[in-house]
C-alpha atoms as a PDB file:
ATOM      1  CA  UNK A   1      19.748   9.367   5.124  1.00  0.00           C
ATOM      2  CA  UNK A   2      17.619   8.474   1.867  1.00  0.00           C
ATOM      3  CA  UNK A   3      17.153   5.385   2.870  1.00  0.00           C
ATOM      4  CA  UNK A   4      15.633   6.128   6.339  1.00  0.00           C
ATOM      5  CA  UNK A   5      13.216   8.649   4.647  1.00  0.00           C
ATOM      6  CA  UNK A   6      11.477   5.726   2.657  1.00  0.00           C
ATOM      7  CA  UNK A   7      11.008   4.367   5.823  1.00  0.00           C
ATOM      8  CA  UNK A   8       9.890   7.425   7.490  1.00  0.00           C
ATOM      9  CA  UNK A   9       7.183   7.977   4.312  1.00  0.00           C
ATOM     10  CA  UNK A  10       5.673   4.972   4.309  1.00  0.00           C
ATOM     11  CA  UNK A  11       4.985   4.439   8.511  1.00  0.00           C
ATOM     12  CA  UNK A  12       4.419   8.562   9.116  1.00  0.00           C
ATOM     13  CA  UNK A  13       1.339   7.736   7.013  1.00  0.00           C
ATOM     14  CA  UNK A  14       0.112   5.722  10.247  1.00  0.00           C
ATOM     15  CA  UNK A  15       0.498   8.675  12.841  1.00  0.00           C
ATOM     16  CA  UNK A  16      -0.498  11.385  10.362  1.00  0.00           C
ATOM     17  CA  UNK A  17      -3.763   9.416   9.231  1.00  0.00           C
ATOM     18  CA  UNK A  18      -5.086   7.733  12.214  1.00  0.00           C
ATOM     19  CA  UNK A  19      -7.513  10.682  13.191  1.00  0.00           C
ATOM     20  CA  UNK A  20      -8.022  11.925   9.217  1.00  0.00           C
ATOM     21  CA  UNK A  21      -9.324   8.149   8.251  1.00  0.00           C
ATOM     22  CA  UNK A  22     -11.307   7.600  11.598  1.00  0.00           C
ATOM     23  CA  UNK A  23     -13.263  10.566  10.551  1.00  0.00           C
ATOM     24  CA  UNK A  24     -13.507   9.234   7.189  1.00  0.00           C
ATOM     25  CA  UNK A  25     -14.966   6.107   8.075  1.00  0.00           C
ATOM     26  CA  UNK A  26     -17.695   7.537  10.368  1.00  0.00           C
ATOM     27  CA  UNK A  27     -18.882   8.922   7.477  1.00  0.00           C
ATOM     28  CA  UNK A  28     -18.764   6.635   5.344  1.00  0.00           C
ATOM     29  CA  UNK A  29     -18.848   3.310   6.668  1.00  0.00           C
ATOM     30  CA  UNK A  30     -16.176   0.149   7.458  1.00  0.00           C
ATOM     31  CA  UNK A  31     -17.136  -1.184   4.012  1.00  0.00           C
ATOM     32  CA  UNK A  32     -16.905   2.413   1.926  1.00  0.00           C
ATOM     33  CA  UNK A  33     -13.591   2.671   4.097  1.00  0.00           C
ATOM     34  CA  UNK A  34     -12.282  -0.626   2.637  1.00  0.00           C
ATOM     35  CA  UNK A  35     -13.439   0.629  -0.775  1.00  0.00           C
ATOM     36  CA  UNK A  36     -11.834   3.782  -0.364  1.00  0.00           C
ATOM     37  CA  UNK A  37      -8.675   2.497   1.375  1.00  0.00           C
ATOM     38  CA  UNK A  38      -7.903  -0.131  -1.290  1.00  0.00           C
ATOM     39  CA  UNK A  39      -8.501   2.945  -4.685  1.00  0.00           C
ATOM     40  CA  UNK A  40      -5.986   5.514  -2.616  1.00  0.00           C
ATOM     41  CA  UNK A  41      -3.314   2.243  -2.472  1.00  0.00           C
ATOM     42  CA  UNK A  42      -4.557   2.120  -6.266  1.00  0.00           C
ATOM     43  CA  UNK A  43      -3.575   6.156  -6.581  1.00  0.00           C
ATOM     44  CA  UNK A  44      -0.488   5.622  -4.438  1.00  0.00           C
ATOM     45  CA  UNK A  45       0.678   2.516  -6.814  1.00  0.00           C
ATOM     46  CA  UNK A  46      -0.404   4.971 -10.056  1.00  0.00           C
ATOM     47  CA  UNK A  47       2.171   7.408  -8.914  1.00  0.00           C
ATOM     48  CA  UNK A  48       5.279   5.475  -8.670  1.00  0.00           C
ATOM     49  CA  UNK A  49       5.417   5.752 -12.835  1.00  0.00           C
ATOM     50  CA  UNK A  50       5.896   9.141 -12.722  1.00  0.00           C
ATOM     51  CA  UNK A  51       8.014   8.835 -10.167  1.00  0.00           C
ATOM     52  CA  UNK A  52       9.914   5.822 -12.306  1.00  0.00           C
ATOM     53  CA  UNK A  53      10.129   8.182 -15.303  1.00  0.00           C
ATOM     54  CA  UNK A  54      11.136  11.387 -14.012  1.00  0.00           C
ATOM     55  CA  UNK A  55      13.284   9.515 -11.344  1.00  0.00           C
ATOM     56  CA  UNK A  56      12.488  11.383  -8.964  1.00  0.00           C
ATOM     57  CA  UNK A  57      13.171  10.897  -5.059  1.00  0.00           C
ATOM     58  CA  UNK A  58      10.476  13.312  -3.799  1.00  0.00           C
ATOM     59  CA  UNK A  59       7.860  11.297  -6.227  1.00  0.00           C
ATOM     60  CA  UNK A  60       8.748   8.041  -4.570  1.00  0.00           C
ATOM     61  CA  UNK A  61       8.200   9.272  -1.060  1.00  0.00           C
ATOM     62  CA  UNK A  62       4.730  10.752  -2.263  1.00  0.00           C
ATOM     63  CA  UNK A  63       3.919   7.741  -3.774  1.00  0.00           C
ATOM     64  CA  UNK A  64       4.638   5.640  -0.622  1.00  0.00           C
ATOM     65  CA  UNK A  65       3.022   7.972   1.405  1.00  0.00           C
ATOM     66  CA  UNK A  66      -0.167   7.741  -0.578  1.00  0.00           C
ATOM     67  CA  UNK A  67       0.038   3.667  -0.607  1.00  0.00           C
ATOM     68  CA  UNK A  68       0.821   3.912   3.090  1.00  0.00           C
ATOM     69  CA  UNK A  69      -2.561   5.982   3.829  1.00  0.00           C
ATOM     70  CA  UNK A  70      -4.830   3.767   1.911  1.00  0.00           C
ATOM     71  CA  UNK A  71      -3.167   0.643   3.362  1.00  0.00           C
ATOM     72  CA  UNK A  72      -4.055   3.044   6.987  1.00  0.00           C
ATOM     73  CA  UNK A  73      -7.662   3.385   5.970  1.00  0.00           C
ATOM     74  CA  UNK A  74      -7.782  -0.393   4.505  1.00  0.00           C
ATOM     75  CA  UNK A  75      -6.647  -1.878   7.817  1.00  0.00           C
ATOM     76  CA  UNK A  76      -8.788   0.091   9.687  1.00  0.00           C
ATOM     77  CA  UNK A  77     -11.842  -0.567   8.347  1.00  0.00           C
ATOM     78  CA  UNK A  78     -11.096  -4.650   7.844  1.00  0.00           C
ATOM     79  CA  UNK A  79     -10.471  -4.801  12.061  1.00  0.00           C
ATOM     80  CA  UNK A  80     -14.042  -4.509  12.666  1.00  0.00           C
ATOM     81  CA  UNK A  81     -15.135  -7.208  10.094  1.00  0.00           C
ATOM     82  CA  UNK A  82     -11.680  -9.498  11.760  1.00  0.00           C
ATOM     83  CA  UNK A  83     -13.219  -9.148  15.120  1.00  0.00           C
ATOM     84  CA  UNK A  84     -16.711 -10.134  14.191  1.00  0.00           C
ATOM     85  CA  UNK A  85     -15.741 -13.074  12.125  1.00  0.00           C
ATOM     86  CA  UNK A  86     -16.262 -15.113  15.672  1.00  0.00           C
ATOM     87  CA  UNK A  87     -16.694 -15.456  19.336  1.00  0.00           C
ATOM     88  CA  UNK A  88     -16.003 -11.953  21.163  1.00  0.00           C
ATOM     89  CA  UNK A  89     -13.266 -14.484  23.183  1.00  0.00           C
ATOM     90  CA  UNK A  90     -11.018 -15.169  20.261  1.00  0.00           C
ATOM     91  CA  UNK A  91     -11.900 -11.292  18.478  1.00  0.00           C
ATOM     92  CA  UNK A  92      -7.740 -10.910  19.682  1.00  0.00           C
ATOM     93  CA  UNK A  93      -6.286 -13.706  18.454  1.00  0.00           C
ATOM     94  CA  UNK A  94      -7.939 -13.121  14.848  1.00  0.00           C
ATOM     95  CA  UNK A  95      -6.451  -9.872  15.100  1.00  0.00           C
ATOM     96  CA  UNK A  96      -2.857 -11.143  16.007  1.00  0.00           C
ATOM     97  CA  UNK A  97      -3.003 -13.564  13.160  1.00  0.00           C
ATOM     98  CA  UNK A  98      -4.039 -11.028  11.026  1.00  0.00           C
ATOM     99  CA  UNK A  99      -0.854  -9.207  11.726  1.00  0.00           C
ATOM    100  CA  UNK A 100       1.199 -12.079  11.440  1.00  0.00           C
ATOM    101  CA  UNK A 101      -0.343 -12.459   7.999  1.00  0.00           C
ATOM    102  CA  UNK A 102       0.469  -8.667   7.382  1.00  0.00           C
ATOM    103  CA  UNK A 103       4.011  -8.907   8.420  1.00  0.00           C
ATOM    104  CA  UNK A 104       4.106 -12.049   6.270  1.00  0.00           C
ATOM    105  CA  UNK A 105       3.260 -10.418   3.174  1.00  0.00           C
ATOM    106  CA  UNK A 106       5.953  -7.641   3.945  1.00  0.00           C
ATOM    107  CA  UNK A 107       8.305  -9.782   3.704  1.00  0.00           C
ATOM    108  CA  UNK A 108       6.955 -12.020   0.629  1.00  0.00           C
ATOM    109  CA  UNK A 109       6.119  -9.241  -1.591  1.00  0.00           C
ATOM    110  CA  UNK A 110       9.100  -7.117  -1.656  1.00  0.00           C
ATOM    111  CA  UNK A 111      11.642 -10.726  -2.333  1.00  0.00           C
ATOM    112  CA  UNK A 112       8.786 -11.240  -4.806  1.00  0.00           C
ATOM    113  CA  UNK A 113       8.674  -8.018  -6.539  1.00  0.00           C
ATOM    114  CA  UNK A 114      12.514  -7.516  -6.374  1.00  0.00           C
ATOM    115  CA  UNK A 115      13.166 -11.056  -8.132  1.00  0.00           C
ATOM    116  CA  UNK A 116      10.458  -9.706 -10.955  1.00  0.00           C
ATOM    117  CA  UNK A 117      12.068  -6.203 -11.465  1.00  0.00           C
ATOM    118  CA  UNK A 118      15.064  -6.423 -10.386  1.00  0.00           C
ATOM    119  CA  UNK A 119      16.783  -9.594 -12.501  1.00  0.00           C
ATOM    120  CA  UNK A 120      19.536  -9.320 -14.196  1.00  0.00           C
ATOM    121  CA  UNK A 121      20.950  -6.040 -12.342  1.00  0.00           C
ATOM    122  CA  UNK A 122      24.591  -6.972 -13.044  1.00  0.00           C
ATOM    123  CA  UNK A 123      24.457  -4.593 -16.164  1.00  0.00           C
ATOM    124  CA  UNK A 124      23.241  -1.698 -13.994  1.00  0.00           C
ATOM    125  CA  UNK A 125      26.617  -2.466 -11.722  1.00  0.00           C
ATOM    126  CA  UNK A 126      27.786   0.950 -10.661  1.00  0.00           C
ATOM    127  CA  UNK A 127      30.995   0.310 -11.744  1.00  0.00           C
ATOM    128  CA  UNK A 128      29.652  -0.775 -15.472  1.00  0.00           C
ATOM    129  CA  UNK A 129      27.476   2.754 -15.205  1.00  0.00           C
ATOM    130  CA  UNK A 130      30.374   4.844 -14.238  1.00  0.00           C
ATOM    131  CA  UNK A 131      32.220   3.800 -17.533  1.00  0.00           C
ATOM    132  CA  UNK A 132      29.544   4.364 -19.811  1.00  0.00           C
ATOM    133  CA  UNK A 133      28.792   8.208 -21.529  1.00  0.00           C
ATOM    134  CA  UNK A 134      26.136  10.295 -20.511  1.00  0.00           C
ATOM    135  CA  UNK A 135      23.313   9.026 -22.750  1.00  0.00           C
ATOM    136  CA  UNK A 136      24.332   5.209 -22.510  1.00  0.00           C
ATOM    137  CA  UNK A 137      24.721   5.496 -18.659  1.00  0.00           C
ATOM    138  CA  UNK A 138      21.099   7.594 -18.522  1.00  0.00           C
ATOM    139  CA  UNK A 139      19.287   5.154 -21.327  1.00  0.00           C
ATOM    140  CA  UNK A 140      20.385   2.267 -18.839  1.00  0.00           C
ATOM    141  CA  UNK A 141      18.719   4.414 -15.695  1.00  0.00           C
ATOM    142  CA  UNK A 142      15.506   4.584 -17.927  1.00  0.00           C
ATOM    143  CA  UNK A 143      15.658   1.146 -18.502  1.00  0.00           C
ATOM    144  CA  UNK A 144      15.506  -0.100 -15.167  1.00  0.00           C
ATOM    145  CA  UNK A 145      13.534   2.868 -14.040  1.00  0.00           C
ATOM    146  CA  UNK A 146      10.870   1.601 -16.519  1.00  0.00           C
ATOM    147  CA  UNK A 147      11.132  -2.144 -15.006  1.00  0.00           C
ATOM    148  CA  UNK A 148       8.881  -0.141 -12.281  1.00  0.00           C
ATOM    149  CA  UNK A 149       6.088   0.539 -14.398  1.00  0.00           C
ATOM    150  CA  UNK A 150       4.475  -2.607 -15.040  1.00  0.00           C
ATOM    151  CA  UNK A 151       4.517  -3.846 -11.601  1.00  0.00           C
ATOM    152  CA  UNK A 152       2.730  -1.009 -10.683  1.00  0.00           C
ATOM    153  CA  UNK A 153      -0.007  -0.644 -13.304  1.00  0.00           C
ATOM    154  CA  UNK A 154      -0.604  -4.538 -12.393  1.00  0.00           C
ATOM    155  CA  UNK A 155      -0.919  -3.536  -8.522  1.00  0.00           C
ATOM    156  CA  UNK A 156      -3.322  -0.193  -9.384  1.00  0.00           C
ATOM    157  CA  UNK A 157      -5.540  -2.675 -11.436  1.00  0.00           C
ATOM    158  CA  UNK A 158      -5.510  -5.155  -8.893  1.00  0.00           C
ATOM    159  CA  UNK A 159      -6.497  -2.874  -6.020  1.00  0.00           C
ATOM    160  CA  UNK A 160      -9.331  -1.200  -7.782  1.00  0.00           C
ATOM    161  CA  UNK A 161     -10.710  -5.060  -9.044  1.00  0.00           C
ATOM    162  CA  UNK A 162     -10.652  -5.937  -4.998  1.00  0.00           C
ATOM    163  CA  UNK A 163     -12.226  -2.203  -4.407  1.00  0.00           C
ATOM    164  CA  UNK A 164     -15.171  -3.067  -6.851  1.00  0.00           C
ATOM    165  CA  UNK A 165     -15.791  -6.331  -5.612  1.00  0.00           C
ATOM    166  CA  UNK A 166     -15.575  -5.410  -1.921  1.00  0.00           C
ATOM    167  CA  UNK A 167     -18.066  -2.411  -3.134  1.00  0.00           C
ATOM    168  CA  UNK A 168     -20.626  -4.742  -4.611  1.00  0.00           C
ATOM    169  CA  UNK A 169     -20.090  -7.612  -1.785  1.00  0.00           C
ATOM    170  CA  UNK A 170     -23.336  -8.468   0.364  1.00  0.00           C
ATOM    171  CA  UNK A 171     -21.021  -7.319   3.320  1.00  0.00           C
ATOM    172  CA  UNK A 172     -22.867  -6.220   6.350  1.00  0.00           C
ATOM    173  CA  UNK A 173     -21.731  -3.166   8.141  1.00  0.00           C
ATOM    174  CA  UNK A 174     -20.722  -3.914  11.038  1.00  0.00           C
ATOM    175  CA  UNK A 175     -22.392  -3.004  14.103  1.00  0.00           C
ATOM    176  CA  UNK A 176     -20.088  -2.243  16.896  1.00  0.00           C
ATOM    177  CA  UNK A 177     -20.426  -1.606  21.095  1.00  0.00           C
ATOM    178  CA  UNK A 178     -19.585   1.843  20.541  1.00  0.00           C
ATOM    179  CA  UNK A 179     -22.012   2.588  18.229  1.00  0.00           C
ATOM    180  CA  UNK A 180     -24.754   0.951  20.294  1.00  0.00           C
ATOM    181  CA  UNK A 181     -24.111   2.536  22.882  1.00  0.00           C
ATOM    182  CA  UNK A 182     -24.465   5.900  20.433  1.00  0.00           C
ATOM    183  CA  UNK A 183     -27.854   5.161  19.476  1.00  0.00           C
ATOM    184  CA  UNK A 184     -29.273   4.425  23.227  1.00  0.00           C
END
């Protein structure tokens, strides 16, 4: 059941968002959006080390909820910019290959991440924790708990770097059909 609510967390944050971030980015903008879109990931990543200290289930779900919503607001500000990279013809295949990227990455990052924080698990073997007292089994749980933390402090700083440069960018905003047809 846990496992289906990580799930649930991080793709609810698609249905519960989609109206919440389009009226976020009428007022401020595809390339605010981006900005803003990439600092909430930045929050979201901040609050898996709480999450990794307390160890906390409810913390974790937050936390990918959060990520989830910024990565909502970050994709749907980048379409527009995707779709006028070229010919109006092609504006679909751009945006197919962008998934295809996406999708890419989902499955990249996590083998990625897992091989970075999770190495050398065999000494958090449920077996090896069961025999072990209270505070050796728990001062193992912190231990690989806090393999957590610097993962995410790298991703926070990483997504506000992209943030500031994507704030101080010469990109345009994008003009769209929709909102020419709102200013005749």
């Amino acid at each position: 059941m846990e496992a289906y609510l990580v799930t649930m967390a991080f793709y609810i944050a698609y249905t519960v968002m989609a109206l919440p971030v389009s009226a976020i980015l009428k007022r401020t903008g595809y390339k605010n959006g981006m900005v803003l879109g990439l600092l909430v990931m930045a929050i979201g990543a901040v609050i898996f080390i709480p999450a990794a200290q307390e160890r906390t289930y409810s913390i974790f779900l937050v936390a990918l909820f959060v990520l989830a919503s910024g990565l909502t607001m970050l994709q749907t500000a980048a379409n527009p910019y995707i779709v006028l990279l070229g010919p109006k013809e092609t504006a679909a295949v751009r945006i197919s290959i962008m998934g295809l990227l996406n999708k890419s990455a989902g499955i990249i990052a996590p083998i990625v991440f897992t091989a970075f924080v999770l190495s050398d698990m065999s000494q958090f073997d449920e077996t090896r924790l069961a025999v072990l007292g209270d505070i050796e089994r728990n001062a193992a749980l912190t231990d690989l708990s806090s393999r957590l933390v610097t993962p995410y402090i790298i991703m926070a700083i990483m997504l506000a770097i992209l943030a500031f440069v994507i704030k101080f960018s010469p990109l345009p905003e994008p003009l769209l059909e929709s909102d020419e047809n709102d200013n005749d």
